[in-house]
PDB file of N, CA and C in Angstrom:
ATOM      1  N   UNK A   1       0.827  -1.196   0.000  1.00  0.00           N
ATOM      2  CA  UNK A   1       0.000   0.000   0.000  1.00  0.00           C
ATOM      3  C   UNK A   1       0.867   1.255   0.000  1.00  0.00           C
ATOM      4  N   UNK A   2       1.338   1.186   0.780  1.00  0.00           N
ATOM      5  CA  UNK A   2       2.905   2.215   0.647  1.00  0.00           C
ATOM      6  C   UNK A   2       3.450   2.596  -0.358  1.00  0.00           C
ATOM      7  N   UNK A   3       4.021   1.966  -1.341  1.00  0.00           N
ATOM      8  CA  UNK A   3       4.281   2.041  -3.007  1.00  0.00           C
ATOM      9  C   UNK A   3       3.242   2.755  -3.245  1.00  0.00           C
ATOM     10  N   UNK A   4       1.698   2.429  -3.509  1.00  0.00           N
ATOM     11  CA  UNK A   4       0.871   3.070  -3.841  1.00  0.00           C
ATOM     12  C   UNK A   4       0.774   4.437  -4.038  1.00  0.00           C
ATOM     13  N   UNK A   5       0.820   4.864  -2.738  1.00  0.00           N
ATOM     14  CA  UNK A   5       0.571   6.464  -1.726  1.00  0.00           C
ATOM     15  C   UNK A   5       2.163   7.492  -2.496  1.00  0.00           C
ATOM     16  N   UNK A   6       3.242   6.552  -2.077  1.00  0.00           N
ATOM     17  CA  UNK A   6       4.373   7.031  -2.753  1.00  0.00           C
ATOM     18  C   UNK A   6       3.943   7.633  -4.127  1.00  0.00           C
ATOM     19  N   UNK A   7       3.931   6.601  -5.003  1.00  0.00           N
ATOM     20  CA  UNK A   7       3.325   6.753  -6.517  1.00  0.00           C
ATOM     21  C   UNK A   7       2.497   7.773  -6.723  1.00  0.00           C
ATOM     22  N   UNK A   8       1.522   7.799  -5.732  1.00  0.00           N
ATOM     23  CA  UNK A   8       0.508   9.106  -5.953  1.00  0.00           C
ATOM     24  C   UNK A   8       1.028  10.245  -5.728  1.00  0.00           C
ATOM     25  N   UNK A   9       1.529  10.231  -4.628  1.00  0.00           N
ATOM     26  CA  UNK A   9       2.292  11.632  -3.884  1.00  0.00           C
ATOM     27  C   UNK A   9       3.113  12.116  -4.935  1.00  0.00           C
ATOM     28  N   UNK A  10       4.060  11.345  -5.863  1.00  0.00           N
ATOM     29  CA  UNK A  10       5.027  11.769  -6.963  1.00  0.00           C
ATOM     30  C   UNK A  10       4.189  12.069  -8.145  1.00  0.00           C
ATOM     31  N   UNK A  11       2.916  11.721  -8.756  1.00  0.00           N
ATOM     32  CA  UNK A  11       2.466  11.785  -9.696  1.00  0.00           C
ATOM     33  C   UNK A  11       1.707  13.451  -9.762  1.00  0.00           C
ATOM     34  N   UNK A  12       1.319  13.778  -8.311  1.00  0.00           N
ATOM     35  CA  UNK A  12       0.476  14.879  -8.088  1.00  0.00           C
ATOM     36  C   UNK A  12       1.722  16.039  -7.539  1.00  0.00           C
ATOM     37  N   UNK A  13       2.673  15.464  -7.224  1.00  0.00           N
ATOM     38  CA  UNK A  13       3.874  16.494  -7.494  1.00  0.00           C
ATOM     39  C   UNK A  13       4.383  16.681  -8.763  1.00  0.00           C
ATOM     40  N   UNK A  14       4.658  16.353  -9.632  1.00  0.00           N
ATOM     41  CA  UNK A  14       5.289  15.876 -11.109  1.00  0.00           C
ATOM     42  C   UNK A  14       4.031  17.027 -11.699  1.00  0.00           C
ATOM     43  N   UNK A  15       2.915  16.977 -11.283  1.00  0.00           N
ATOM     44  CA  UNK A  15       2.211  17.320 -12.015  1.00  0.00           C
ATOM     45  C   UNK A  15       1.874  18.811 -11.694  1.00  0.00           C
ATOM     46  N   UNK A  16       1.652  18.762 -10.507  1.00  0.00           N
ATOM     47  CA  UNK A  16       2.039  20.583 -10.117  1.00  0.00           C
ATOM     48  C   UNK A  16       3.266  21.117 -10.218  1.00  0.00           C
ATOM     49  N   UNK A  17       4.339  21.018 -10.405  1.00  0.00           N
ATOM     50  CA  UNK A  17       5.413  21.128 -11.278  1.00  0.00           C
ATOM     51  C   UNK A  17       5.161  21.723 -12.327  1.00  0.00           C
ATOM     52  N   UNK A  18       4.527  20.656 -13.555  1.00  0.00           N
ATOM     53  CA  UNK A  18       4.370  21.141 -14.881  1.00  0.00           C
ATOM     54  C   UNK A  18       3.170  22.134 -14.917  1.00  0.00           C
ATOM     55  N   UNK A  19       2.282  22.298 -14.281  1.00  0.00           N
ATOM     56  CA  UNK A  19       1.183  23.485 -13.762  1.00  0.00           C
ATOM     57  C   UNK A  19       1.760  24.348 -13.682  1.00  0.00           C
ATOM     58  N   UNK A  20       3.231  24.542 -12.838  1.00  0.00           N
ATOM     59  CA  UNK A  20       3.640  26.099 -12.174  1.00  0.00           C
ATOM     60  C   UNK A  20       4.264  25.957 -13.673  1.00  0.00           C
ATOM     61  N   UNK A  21       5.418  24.901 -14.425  1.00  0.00           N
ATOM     62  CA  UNK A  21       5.712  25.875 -14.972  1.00  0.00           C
ATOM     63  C   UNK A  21       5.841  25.736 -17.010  1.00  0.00           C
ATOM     64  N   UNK A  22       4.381  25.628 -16.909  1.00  0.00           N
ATOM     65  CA  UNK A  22       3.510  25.676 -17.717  1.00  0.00           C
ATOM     66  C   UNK A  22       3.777  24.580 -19.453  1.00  0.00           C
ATOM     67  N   UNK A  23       3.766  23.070 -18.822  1.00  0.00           N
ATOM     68  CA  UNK A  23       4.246  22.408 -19.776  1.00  0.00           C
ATOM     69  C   UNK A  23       2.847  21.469 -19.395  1.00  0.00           C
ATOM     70  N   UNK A  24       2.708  20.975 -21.030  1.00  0.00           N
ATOM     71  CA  UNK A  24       1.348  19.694 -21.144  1.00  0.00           C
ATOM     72  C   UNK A  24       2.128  18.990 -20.732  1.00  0.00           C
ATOM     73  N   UNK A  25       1.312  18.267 -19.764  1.00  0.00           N
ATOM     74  CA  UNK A  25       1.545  16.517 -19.412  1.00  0.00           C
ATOM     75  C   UNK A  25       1.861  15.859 -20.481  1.00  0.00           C
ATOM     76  N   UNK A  26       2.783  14.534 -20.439  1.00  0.00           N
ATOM     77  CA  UNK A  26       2.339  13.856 -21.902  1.00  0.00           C
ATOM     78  C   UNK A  26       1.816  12.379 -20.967  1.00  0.00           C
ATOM     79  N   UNK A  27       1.100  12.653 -20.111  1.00  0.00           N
ATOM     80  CA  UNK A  27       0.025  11.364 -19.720  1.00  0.00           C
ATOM     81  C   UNK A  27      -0.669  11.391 -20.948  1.00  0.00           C
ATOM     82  N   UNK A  28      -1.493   9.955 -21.050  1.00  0.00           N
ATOM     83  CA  UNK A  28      -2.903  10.231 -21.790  1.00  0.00           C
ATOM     84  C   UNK A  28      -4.001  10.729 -21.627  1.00  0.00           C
ATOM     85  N   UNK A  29      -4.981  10.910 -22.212  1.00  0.00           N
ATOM     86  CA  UNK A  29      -5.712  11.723 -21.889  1.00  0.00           C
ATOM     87  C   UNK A  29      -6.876  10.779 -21.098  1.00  0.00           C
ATOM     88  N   UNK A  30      -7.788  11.801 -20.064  1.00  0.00           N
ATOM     89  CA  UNK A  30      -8.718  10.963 -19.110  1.00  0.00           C
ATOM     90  C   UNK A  30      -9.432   9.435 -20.221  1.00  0.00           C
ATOM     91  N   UNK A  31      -9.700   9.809 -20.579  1.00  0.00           N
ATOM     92  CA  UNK A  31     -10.434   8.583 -21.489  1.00  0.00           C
ATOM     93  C   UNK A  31     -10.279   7.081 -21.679  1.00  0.00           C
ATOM     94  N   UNK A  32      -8.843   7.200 -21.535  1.00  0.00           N
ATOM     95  CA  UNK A  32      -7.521   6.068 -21.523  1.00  0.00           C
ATOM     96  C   UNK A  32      -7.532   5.922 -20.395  1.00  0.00           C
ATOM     97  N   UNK A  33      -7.215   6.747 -19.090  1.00  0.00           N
ATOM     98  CA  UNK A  33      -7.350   6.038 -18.446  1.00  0.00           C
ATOM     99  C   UNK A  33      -8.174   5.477 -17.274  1.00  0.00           C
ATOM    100  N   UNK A  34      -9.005   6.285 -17.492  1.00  0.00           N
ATOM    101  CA  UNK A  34     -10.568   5.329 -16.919  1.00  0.00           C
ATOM    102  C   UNK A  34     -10.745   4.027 -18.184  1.00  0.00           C
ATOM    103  N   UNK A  35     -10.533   4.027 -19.212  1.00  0.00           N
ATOM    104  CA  UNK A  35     -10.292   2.862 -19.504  1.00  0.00           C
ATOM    105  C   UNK A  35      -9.879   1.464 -19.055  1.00  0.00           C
ATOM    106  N   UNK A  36      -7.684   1.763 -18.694  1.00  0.00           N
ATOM    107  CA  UNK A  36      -6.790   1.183 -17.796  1.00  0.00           C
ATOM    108  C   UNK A  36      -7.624   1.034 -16.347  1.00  0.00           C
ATOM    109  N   UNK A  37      -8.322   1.981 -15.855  1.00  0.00           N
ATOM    110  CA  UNK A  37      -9.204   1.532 -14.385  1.00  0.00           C
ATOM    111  C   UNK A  37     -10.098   0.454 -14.940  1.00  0.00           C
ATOM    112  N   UNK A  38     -10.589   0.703 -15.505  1.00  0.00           N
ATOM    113  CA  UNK A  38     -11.927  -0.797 -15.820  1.00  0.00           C
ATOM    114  C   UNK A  38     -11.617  -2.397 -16.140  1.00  0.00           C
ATOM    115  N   UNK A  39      -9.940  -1.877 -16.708  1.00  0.00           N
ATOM    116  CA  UNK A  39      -8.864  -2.999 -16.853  1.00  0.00           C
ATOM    117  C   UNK A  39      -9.091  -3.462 -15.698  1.00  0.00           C
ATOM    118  N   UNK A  40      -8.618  -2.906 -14.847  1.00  0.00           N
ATOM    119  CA  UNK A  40      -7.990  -3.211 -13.668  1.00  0.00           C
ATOM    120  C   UNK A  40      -9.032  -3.769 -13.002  1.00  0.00           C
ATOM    121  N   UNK A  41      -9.932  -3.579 -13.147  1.00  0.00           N
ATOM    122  CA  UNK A  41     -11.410  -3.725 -11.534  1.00  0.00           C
ATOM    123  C   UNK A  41     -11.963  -4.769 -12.217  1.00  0.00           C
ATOM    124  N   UNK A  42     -11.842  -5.156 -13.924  1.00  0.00           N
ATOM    125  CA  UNK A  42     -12.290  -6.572 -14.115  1.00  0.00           C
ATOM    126  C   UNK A  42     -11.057  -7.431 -14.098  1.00  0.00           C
ATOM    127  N   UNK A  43      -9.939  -7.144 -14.039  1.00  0.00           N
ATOM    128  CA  UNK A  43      -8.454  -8.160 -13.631  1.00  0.00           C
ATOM    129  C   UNK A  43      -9.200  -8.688 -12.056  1.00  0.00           C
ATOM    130  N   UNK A  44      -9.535  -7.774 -11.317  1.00  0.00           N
ATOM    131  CA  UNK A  44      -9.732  -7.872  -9.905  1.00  0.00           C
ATOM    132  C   UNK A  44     -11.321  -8.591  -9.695  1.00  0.00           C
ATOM    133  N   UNK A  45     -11.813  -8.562 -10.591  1.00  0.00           N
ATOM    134  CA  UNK A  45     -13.395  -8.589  -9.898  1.00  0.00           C
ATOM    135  C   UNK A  45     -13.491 -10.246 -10.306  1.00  0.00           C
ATOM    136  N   UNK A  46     -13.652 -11.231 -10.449  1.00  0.00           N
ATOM    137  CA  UNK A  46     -13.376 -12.657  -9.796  1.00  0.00           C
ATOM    138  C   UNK A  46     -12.624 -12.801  -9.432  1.00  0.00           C
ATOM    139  N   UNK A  47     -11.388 -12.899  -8.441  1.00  0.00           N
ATOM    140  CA  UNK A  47     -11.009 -12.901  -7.756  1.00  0.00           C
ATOM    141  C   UNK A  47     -11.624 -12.257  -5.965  1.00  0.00           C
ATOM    142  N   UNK A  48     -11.869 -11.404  -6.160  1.00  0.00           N
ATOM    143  CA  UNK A  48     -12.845 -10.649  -4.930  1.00  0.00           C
ATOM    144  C   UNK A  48     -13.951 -11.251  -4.875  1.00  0.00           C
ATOM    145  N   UNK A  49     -14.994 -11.701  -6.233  1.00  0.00           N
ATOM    146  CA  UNK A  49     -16.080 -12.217  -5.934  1.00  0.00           C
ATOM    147  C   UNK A  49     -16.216 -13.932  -4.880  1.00  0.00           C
ATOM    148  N   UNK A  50     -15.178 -14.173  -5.655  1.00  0.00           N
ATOM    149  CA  UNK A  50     -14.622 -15.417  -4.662  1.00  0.00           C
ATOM    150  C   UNK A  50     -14.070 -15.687  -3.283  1.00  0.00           C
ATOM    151  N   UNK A  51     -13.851 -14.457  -2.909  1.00  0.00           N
ATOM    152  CA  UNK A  51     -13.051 -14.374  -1.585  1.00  0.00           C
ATOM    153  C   UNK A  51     -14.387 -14.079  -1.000  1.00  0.00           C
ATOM    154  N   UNK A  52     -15.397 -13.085  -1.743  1.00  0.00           N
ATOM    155  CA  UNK A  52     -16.752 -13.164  -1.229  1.00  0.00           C
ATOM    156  C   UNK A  52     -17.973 -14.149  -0.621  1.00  0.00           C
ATOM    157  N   UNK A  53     -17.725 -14.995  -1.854  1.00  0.00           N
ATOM    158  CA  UNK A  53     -18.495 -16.283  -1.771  1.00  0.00           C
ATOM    159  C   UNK A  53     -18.016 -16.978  -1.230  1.00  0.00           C
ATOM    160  N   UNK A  54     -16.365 -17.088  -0.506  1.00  0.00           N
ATOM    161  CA  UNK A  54     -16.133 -18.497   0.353  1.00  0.00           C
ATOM    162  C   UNK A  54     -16.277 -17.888   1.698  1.00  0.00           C
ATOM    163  N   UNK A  55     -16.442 -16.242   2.174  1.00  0.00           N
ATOM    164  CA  UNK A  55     -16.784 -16.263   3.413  1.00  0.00           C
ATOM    165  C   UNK A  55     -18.806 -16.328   3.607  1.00  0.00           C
ATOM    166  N   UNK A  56     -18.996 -15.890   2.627  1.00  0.00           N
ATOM    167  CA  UNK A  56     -20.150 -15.943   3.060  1.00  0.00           C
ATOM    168  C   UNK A  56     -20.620 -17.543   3.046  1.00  0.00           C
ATOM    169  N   UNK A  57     -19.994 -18.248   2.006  1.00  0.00           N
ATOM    170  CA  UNK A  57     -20.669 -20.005   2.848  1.00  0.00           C
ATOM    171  C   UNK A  57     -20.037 -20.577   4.283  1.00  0.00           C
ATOM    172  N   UNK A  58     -18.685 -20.262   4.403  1.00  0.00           N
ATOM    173  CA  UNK A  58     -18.432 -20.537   5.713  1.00  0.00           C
ATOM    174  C   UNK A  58     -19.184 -19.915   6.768  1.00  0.00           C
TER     175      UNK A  58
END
């Protein structure tokens, strides 16, 4: 989780950086990556559903 927070903390610095001093990001644009999120939450979502279903039968 740590990595995580790190990662964020540098990404939202990196990025107010280029805010103050006045350069485009070359991230992609939002579209892409709410895309890469939906990747991600169906990589994740059987797996979770399962961890779901074996506590709720126990």
């Amino acid at each position: 989780m740590k990595a995580y927070i790190v990662s964020l903390a540098a990404g939202v610095a990196v990025g107010l950086l280029y805010n103050v001093i006045d350069v485009k990001s070359p991230a992609p644009p939002i579209v892409a990556l709410i895309g890469l999120l939906g990747m991600v939450a169906g990589e994740h979502a059987i797996p979770f559903a399962r961890m779901v279903l074996a506590h709720v039968t126990s």
